[in-house]
N, C-alpha and C. Protein backbone atom coordinates (compact mmCIF):
# COMPACT_ATOMS: atom_id res chain seq x y z
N UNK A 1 -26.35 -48.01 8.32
CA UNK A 1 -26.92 -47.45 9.53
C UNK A 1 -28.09 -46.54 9.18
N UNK A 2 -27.62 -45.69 8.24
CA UNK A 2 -29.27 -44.69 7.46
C UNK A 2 -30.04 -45.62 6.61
N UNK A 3 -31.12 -45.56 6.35
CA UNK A 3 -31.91 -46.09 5.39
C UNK A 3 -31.96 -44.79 4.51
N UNK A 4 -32.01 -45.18 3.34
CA UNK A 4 -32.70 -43.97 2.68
C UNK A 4 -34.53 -43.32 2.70
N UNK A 5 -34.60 -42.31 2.88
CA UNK A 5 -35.67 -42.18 2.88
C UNK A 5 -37.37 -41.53 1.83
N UNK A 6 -38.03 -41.88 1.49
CA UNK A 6 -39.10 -41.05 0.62
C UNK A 6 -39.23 -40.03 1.03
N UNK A 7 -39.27 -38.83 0.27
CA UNK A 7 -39.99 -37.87 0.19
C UNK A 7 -41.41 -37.41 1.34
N UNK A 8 -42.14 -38.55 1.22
CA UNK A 8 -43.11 -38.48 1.99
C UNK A 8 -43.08 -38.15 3.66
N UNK A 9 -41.87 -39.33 3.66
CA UNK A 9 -41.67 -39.79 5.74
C UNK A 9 -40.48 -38.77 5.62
N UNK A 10 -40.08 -37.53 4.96
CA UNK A 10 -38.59 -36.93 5.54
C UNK A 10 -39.57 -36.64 6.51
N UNK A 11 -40.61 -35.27 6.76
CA UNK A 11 -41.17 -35.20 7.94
C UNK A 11 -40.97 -35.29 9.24
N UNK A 12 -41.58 -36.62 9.01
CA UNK A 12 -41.69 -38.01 10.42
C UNK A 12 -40.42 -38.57 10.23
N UNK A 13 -39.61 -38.56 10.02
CA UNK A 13 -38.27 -39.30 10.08
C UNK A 13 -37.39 -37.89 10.97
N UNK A 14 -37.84 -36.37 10.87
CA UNK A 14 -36.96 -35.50 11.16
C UNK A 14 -37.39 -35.32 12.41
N UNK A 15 -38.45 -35.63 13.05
CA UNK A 15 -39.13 -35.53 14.03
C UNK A 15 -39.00 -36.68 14.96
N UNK A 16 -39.01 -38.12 14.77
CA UNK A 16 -38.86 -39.10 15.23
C UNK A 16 -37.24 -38.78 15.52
N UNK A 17 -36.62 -38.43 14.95
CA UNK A 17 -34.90 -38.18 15.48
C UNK A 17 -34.59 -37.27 16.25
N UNK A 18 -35.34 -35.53 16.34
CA UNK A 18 -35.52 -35.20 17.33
C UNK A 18 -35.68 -35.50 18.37
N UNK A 19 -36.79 -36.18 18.47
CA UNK A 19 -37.69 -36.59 19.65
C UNK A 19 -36.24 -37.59 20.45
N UNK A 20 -35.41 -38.65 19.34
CA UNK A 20 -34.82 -39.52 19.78
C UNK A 20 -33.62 -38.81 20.46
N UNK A 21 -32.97 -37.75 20.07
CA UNK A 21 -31.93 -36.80 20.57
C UNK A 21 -32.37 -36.29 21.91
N UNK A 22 -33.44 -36.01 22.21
CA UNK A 22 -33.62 -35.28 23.55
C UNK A 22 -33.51 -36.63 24.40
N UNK A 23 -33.66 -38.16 23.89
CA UNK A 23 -33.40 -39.07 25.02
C UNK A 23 -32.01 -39.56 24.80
N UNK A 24 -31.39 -38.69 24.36
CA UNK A 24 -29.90 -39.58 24.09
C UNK A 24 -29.69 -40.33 23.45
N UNK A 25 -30.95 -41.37 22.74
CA UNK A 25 -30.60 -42.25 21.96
C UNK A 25 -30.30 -42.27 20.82
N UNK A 26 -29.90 -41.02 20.18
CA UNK A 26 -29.46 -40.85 18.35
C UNK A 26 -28.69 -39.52 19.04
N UNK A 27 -27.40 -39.67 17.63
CA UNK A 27 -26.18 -38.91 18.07
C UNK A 27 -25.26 -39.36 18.74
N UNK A 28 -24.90 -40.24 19.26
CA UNK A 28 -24.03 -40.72 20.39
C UNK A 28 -22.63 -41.29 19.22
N UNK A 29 -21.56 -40.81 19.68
CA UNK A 29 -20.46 -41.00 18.71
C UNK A 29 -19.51 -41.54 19.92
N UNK A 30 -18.24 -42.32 19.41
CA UNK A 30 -17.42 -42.78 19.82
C UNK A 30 -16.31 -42.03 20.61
N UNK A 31 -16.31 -42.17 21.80
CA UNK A 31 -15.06 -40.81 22.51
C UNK A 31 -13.78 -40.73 21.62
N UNK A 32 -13.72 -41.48 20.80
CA UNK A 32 -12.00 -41.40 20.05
C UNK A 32 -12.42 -40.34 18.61
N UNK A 33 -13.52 -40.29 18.40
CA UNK A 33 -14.30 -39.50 17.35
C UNK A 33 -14.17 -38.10 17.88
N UNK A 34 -14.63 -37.49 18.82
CA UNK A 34 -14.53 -36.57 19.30
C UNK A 34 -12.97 -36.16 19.71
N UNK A 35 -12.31 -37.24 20.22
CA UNK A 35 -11.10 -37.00 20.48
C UNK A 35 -10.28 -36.27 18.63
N UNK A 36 -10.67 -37.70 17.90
CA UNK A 36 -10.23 -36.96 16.51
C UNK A 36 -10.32 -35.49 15.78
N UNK A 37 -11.93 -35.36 15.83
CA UNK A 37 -12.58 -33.65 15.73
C UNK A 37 -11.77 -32.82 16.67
N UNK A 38 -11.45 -33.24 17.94
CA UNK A 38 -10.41 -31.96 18.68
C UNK A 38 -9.37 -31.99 18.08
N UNK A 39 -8.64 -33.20 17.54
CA UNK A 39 -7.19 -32.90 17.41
C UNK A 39 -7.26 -32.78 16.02
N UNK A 40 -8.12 -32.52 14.95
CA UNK A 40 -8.31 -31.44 13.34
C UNK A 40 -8.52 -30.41 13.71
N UNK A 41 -9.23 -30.17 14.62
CA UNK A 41 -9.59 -28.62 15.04
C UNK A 41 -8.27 -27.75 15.20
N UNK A 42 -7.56 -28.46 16.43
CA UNK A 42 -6.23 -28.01 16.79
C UNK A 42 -5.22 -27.83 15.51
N UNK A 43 -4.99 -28.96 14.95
CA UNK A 43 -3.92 -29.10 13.74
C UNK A 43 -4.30 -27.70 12.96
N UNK A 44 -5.73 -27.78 12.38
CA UNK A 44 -6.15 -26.95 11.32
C UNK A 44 -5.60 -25.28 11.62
N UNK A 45 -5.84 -25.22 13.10
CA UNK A 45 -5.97 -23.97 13.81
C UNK A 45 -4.42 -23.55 14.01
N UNK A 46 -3.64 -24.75 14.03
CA UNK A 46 -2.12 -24.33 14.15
C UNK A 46 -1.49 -24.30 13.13
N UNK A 47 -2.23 -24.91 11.79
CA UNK A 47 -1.41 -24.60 10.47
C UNK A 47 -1.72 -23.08 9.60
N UNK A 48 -2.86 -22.92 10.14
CA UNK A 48 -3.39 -21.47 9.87
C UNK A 48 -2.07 -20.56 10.44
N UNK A 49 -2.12 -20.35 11.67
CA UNK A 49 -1.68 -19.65 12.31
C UNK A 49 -0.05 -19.60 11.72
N UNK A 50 0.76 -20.67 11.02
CA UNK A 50 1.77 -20.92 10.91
C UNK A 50 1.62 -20.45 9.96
N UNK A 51 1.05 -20.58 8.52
CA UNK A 51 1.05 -19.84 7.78
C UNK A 51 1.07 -18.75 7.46
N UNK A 52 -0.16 -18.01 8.74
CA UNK A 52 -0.18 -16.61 8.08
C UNK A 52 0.70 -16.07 8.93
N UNK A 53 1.69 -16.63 9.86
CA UNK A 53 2.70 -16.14 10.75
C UNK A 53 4.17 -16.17 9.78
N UNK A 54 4.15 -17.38 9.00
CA UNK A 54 5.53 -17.24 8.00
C UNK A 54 4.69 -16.36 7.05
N UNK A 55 3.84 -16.24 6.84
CA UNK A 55 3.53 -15.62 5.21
C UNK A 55 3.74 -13.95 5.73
N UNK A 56 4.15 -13.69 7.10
CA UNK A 56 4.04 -11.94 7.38
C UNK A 56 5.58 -11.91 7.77
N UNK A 57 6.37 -12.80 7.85
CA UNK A 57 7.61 -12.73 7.73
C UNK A 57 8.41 -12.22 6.49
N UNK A 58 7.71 -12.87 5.30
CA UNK A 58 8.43 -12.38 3.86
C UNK A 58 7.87 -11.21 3.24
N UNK A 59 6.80 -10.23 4.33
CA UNK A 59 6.28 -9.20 4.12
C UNK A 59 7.52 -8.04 4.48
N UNK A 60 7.72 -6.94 3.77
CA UNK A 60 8.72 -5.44 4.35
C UNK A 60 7.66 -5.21 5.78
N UNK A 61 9.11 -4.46 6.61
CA UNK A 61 8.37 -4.24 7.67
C UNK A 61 7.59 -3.05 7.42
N UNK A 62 6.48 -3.51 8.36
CA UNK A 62 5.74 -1.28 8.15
C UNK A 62 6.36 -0.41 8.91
N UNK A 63 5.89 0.32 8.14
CA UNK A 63 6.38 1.97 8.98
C UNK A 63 5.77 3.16 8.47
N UNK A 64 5.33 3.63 9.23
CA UNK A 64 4.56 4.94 8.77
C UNK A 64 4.83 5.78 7.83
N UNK A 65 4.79 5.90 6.59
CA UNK A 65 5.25 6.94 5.91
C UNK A 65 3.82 7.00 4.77
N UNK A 66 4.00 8.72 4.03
CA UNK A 66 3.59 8.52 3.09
C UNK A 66 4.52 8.66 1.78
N UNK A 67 3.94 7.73 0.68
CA UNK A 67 4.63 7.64 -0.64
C UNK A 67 3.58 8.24 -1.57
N UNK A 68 4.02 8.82 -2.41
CA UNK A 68 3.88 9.31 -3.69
C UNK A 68 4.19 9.16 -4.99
N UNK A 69 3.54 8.62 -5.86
CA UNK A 69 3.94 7.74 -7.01
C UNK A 69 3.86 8.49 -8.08
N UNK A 70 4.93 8.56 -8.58
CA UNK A 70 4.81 9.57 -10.01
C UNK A 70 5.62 8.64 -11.18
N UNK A 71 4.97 8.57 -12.42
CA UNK A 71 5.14 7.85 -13.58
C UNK A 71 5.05 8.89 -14.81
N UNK A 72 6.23 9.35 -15.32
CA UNK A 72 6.46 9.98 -16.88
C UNK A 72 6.23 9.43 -17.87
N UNK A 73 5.05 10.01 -19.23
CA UNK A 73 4.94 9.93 -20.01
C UNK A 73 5.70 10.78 -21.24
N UNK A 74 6.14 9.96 -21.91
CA UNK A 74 6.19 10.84 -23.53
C UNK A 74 5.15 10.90 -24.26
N UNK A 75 4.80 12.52 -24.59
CA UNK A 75 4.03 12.91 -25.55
C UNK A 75 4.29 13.59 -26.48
N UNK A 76 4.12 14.23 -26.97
CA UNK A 76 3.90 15.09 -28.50
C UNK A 76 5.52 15.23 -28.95
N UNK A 77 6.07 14.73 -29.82
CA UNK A 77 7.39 14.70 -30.03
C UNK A 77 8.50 14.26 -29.04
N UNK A 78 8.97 15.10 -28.52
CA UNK A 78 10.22 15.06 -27.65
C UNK A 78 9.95 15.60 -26.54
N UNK A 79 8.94 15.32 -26.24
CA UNK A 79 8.16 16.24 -24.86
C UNK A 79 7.86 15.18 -23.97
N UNK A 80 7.91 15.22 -22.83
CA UNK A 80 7.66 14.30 -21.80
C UNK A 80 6.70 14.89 -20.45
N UNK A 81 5.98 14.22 -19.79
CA UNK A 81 5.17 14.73 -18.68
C UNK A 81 5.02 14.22 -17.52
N UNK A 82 5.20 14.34 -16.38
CA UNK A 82 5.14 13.99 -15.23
C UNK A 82 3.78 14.00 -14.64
N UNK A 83 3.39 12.58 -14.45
CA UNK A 83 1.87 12.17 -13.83
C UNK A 83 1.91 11.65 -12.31
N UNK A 84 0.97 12.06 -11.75
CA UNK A 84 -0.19 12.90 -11.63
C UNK A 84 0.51 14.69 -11.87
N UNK A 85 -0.59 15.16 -12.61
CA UNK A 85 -0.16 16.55 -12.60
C UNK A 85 -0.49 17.47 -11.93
N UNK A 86 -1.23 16.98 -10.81
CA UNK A 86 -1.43 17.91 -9.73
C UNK A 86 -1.41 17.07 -8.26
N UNK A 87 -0.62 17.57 -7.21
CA UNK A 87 -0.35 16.36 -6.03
C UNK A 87 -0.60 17.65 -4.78
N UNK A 88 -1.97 17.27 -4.14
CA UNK A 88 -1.94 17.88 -3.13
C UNK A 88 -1.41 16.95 -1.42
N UNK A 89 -0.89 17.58 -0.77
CA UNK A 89 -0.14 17.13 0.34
C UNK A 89 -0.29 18.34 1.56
N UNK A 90 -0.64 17.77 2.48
CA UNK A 90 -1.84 18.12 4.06
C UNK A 90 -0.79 18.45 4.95
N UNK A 91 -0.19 19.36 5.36
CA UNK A 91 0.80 19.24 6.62
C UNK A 91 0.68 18.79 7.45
N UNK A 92 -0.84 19.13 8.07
CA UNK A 92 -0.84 18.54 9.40
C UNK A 92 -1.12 16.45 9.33
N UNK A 93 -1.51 16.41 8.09
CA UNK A 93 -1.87 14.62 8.25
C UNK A 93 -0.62 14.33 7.43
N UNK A 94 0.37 14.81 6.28
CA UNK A 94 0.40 13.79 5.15
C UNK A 94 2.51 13.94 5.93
N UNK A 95 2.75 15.30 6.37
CA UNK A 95 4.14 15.81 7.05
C UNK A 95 3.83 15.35 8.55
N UNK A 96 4.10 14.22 8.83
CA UNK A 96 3.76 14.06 10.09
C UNK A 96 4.42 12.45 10.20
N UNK A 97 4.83 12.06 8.82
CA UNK A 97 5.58 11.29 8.78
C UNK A 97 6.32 11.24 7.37
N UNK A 98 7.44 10.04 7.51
CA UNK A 98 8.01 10.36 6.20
C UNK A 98 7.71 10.28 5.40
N UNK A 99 8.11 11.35 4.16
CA UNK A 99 7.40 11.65 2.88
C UNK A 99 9.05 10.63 1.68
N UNK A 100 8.12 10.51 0.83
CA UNK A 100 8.92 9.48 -0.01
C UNK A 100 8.32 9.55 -1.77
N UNK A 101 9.14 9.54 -2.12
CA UNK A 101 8.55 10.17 -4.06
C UNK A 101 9.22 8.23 -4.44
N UNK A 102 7.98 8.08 -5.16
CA UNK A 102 8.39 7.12 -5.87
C UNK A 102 8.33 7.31 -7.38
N UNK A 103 9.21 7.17 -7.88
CA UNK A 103 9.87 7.68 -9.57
C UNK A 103 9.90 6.45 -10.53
N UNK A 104 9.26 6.61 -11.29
CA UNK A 104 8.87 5.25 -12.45
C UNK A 104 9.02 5.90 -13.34
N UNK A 105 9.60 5.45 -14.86
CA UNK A 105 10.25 5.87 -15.85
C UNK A 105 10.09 4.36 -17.11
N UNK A 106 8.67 4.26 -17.40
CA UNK A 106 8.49 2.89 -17.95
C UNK A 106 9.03 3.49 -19.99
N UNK A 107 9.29 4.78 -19.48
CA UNK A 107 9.59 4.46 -21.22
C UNK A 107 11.19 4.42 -21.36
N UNK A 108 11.38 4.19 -22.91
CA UNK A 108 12.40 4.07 -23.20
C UNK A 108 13.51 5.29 -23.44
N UNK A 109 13.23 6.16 -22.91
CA UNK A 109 14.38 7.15 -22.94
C UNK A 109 14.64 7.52 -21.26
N UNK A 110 15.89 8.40 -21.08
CA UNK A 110 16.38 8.89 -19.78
C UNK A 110 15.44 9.98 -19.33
N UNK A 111 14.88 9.79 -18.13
CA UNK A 111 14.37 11.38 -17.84
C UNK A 111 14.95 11.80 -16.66
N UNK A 112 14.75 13.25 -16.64
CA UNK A 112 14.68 13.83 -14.71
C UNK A 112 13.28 14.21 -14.51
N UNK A 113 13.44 14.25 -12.76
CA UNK A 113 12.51 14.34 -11.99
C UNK A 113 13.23 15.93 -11.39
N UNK A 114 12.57 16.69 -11.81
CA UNK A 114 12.99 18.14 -10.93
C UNK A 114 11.89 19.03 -9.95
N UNK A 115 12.08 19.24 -8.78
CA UNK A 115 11.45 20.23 -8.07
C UNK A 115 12.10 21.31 -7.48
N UNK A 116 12.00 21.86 -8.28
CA UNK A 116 12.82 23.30 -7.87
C UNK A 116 11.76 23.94 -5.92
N UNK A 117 13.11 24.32 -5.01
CA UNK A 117 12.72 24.20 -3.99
C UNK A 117 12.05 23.49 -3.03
N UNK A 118 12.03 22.05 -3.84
CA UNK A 118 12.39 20.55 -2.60
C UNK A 118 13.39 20.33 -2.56
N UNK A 119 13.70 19.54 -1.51
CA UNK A 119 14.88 18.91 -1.33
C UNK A 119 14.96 17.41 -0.75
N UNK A 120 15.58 16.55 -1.22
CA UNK A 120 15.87 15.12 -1.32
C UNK A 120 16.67 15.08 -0.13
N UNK A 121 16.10 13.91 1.10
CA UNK A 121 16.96 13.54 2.33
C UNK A 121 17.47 12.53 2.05
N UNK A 122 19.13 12.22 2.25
CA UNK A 122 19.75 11.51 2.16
C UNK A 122 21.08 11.23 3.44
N UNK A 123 21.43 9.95 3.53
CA UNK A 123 22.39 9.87 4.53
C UNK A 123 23.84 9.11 3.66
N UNK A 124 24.68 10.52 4.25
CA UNK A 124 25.80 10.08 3.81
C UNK A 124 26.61 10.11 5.17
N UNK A 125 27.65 9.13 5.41
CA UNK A 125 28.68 9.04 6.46
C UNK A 125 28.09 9.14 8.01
N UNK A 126 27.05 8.81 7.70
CA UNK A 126 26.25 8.96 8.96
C UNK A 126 25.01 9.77 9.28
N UNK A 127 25.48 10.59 8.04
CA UNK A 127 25.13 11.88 8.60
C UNK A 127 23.86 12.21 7.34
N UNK A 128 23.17 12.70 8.33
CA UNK A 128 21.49 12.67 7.09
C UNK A 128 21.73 14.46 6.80
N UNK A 129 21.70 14.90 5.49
CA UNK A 129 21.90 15.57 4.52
C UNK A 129 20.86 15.81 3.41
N UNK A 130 20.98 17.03 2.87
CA UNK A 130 19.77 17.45 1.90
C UNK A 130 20.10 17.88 1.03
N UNK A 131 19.53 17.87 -0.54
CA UNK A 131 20.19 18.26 -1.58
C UNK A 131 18.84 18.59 -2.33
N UNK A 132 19.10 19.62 -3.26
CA UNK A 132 17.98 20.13 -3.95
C UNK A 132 17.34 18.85 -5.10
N UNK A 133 16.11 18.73 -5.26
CA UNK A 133 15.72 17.56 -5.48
C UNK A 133 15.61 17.47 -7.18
N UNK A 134 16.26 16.82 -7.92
CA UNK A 134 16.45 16.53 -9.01
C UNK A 134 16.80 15.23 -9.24
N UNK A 135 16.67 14.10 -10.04
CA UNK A 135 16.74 12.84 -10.23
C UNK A 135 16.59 12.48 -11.65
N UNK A 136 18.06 11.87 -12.19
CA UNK A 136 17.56 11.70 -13.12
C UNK A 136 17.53 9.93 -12.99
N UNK A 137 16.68 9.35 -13.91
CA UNK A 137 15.77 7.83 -14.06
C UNK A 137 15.86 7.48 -15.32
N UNK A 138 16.67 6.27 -15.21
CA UNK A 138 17.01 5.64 -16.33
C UNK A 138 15.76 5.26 -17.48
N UNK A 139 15.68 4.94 -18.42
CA UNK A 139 14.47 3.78 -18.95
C UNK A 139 14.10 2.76 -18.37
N UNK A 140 12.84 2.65 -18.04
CA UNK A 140 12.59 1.52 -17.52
C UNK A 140 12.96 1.20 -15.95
N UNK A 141 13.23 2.30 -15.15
CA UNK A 141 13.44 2.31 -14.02
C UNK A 141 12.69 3.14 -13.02
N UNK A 142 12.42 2.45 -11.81
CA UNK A 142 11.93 3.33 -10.52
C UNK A 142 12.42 3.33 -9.45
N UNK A 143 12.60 4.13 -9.00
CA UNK A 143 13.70 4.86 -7.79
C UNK A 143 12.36 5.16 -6.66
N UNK A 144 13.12 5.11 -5.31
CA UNK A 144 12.30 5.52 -4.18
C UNK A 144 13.62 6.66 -3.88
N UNK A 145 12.64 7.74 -3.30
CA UNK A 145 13.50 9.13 -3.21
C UNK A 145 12.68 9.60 -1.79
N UNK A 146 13.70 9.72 -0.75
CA UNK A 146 13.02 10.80 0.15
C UNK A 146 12.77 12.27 0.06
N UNK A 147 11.91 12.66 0.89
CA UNK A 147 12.20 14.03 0.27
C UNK A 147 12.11 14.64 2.07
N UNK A 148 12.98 16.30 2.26
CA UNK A 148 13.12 16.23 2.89
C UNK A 148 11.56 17.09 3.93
N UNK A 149 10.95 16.48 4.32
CA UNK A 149 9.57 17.18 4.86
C UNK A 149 10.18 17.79 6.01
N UNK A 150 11.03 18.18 6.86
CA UNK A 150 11.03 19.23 7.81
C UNK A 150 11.46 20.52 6.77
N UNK A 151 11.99 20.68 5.64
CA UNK A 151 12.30 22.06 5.09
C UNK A 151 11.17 21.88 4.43
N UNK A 152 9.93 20.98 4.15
CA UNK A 152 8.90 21.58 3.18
C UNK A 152 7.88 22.14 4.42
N UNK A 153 7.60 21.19 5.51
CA UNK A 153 7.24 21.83 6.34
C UNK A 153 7.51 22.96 7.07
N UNK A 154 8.85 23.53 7.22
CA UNK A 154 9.03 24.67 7.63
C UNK A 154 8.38 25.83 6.81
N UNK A 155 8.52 26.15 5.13
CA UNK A 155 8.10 26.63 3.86
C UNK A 155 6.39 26.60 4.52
N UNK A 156 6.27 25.69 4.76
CA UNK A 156 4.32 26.03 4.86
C UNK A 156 4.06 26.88 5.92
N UNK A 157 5.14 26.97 6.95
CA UNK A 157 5.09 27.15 8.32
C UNK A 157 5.32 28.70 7.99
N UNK A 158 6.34 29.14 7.50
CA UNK A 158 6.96 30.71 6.76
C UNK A 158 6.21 31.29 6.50
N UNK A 159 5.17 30.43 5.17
CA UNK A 159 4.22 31.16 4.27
C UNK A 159 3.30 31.89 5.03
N UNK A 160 3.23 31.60 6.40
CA UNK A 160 1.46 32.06 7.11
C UNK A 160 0.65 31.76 7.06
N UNK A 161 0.60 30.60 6.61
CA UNK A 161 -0.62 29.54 6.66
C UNK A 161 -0.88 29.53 5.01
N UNK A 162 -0.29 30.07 4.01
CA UNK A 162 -0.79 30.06 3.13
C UNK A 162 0.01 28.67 2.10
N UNK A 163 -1.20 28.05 0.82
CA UNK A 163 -0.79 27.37 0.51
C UNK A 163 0.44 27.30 -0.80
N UNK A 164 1.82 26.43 -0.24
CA UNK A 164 2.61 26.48 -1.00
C UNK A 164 2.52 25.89 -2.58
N UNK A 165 3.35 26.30 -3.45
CA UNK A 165 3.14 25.43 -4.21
C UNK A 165 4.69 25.07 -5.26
N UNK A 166 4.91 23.94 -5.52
CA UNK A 166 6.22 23.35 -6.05
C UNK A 166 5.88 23.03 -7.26
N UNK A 167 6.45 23.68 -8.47
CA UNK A 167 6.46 22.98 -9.67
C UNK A 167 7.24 21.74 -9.67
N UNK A 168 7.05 20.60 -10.71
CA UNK A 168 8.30 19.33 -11.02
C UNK A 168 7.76 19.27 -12.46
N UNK A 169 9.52 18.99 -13.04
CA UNK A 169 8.96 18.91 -14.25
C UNK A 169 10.13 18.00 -14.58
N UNK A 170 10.05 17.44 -16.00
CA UNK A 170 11.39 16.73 -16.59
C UNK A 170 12.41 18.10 -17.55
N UNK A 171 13.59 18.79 -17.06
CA UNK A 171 13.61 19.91 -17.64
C UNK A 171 14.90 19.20 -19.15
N UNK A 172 14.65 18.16 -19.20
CA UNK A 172 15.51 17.49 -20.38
C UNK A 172 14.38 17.57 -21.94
N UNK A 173 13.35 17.29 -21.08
CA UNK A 173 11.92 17.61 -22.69
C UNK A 173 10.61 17.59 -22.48
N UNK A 174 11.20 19.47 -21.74
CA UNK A 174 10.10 20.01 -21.48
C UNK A 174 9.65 20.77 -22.90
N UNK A 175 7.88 21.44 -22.98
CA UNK A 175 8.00 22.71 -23.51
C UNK A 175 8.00 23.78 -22.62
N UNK A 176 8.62 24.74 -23.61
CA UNK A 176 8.74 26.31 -22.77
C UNK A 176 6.99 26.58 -22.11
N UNK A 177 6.39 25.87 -23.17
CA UNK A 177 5.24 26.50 -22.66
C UNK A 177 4.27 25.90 -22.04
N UNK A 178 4.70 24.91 -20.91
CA UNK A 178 4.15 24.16 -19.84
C UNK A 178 5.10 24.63 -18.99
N UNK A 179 4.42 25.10 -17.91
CA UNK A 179 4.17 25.36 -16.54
C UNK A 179 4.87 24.11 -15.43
N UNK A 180 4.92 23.07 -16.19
CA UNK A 180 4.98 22.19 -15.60
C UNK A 180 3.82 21.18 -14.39
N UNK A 181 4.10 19.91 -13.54
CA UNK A 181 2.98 19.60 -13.01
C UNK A 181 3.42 20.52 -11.96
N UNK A 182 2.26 20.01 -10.29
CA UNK A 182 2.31 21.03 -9.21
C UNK A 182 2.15 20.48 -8.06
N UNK A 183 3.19 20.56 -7.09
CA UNK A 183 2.75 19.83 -5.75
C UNK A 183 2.09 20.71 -4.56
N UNK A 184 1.05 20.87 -4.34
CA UNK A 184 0.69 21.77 -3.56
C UNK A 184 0.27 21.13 -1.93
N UNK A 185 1.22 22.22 -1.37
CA UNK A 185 1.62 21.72 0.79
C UNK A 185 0.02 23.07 1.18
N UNK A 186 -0.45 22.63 1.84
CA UNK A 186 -1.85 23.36 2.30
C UNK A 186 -1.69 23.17 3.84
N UNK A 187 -1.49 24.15 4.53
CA UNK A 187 -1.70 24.06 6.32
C UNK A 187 -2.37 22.84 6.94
């Protein structure tokens, strides 16, 4: 049905087919052709949709929270460190939904996770409960830990606007003479 064409006549060959399109006479396809193009269109458009409709099924549901990821290193002998070593956290944006410590422990010994004056929310017997926040994490393990943000938020609320601040440290191999890291709650 095409001829091939030279170089020379693309031109006049692109123009002569124009010209032939505005009278209807080039372009004209078979109604079952068009019928076909609708029903790929459709198929294509409903396998999409199926896909990315099962593919958000095997997704966790969302929910507003923020998480916080902390990963211990061993360093200098028998000493271990809790990373990031400094974690700032916003009352009014970051306590406004649930707060959640995520605890990774990729080396090979046991550590804890300690914050002296947080506290870990937990539900036992029904009943949601708080315990001063310490964790200890196997080798090679990570734990999701709530923590409880209405008593850290209250603490910011106490202070007078001023900003709190929480040491965490691993107190199994620490040195005496780290301070430890620092979570700091700011109005």
């Amino acid at each position: 049905m095409c001829e091939p064409v030279r170089r020379s006549e693309a031109h006049e060959v692109i123009r002569i087919r124009q010209a032939g399109a505005d009278r209807g006479e080039l372009g004209r396809r078979p109604f079952l052709h068009h019928v076909r193009v609708a029903w790929l269109g459709l198929l294509l458009g409903v396998g999409f949709g199926l896909t990315l409709g099962v593919g958000m099924l095997g997704q966790p549901t969302l929910s507003l929270a923020k998480e916080l990821h902390f990963v211990v290193r061993d360093v200098d002998g028998a000493q271990a460190v809790w990373f990031p070593r400094e974690v700032l956290i916003s009352r009014q944006q970051d306590l406004t939904e649930p707060l959640s410590f995520r605890l990774e422990n990729p080396s090979p010994r046991t550590h804890v996770f300690e914050a002296p004056g947080l506290f870990e929310s937990f539900e036992e017997g029904g009943i949601m409960s708080a315990r001063p926040l310490r964790i200890t994490i196997a080798s090679e393990e990570t734990l999701l830990v709530e923590v409880d943000r209405d008593r850290l938020a209250d603490d910011v609320v106490g202070s007078q606007g001023d900003t709190m601040i929480y040491r965490f440290f691993c107190p199994l191999h620490r040195n005496d003479a780290d301070a430890g890291s620092r979570i700091k709650v700011i109005p």
